[in-house]
Protein backbone atom coordinates (compact mmCIF):
# COMPACT_ATOMS: atom_id res chain seq x y z
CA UNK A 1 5.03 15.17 11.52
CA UNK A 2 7.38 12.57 11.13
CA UNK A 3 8.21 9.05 13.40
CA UNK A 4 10.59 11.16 15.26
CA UNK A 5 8.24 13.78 16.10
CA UNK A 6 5.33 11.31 16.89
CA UNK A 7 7.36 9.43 19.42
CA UNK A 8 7.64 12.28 21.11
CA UNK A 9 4.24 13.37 21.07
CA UNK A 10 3.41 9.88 22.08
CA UNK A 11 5.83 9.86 25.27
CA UNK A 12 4.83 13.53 26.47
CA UNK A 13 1.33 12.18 26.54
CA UNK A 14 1.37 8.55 27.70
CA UNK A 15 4.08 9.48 30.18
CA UNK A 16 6.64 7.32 29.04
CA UNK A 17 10.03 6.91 27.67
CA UNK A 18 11.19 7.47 24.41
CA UNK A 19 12.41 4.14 24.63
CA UNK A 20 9.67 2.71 25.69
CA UNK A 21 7.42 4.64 23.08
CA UNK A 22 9.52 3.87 20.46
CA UNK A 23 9.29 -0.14 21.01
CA UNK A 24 5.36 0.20 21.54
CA UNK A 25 5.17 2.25 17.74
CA UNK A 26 7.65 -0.20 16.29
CA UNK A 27 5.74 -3.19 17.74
CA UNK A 28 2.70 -1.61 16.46
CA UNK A 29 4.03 -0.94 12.66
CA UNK A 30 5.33 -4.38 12.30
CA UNK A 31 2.22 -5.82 13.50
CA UNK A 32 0.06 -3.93 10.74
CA UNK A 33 2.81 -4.94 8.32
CA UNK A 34 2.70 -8.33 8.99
CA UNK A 35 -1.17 -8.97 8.88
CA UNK A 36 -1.45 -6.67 5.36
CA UNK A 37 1.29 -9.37 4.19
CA UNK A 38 -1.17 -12.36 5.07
CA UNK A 39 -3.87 -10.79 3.04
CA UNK A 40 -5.81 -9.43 5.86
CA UNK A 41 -7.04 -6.12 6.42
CA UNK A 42 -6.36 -3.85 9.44
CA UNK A 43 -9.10 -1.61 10.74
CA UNK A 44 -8.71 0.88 13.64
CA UNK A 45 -12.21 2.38 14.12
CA UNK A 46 -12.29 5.92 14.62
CA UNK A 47 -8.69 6.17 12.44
CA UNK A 48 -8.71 4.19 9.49
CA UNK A 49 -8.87 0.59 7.43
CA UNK A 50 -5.02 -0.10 6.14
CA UNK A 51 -5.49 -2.91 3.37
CA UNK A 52 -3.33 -4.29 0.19
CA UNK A 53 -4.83 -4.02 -3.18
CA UNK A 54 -3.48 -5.52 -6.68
CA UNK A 55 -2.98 -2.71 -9.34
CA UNK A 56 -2.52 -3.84 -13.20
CA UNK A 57 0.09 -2.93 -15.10
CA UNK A 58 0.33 0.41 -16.80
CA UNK A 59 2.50 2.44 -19.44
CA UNK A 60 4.12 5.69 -17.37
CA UNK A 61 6.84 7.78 -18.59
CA UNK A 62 10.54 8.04 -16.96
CA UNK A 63 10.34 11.66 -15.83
CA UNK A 64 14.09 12.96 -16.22
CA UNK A 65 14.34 11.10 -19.42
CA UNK A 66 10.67 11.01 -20.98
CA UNK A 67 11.41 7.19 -22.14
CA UNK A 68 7.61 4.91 -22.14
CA UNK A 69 8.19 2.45 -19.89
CA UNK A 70 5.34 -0.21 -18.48
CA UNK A 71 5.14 -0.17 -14.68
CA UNK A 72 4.44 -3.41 -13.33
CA UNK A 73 1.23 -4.47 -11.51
């Protein structure tokens, strides 16, 4: 499913507008976006826990050319 299809989901269900749907799932993305930024975690019980975490660096390979590159944390 992608935004597109969710949207519509969304409207057929909470009989609403596209619009309107659209501007509540927007609203709703940039507002997880923005608290994950802060540091903070998001948790939606009965959904899921959205939170940032810090990855080191690590060697990985380029794969069209096969060139060792490192990938930054």
């Amino acid at each position: 499913m992608n935004k597109t299809e969710l949207i519509d989901a969304i409207a057929t269900r909470s009989n609403t507008t596209k619009a309107q749907t659209t501007a509540m799932l927007n609203g709703l993305l940039e507002v997880i976006q923005e608290t994950m930024a802060s540091g903070s975690d998001v948790q939606l019980v009965g959904f899921g826990t959205f939170s940032v975490t810090e990855r080191a660096s690590r060697e990985g390979r380029n794969p069209a050319t096969g060139v060792t590159m490192t990938i930054p944390a």
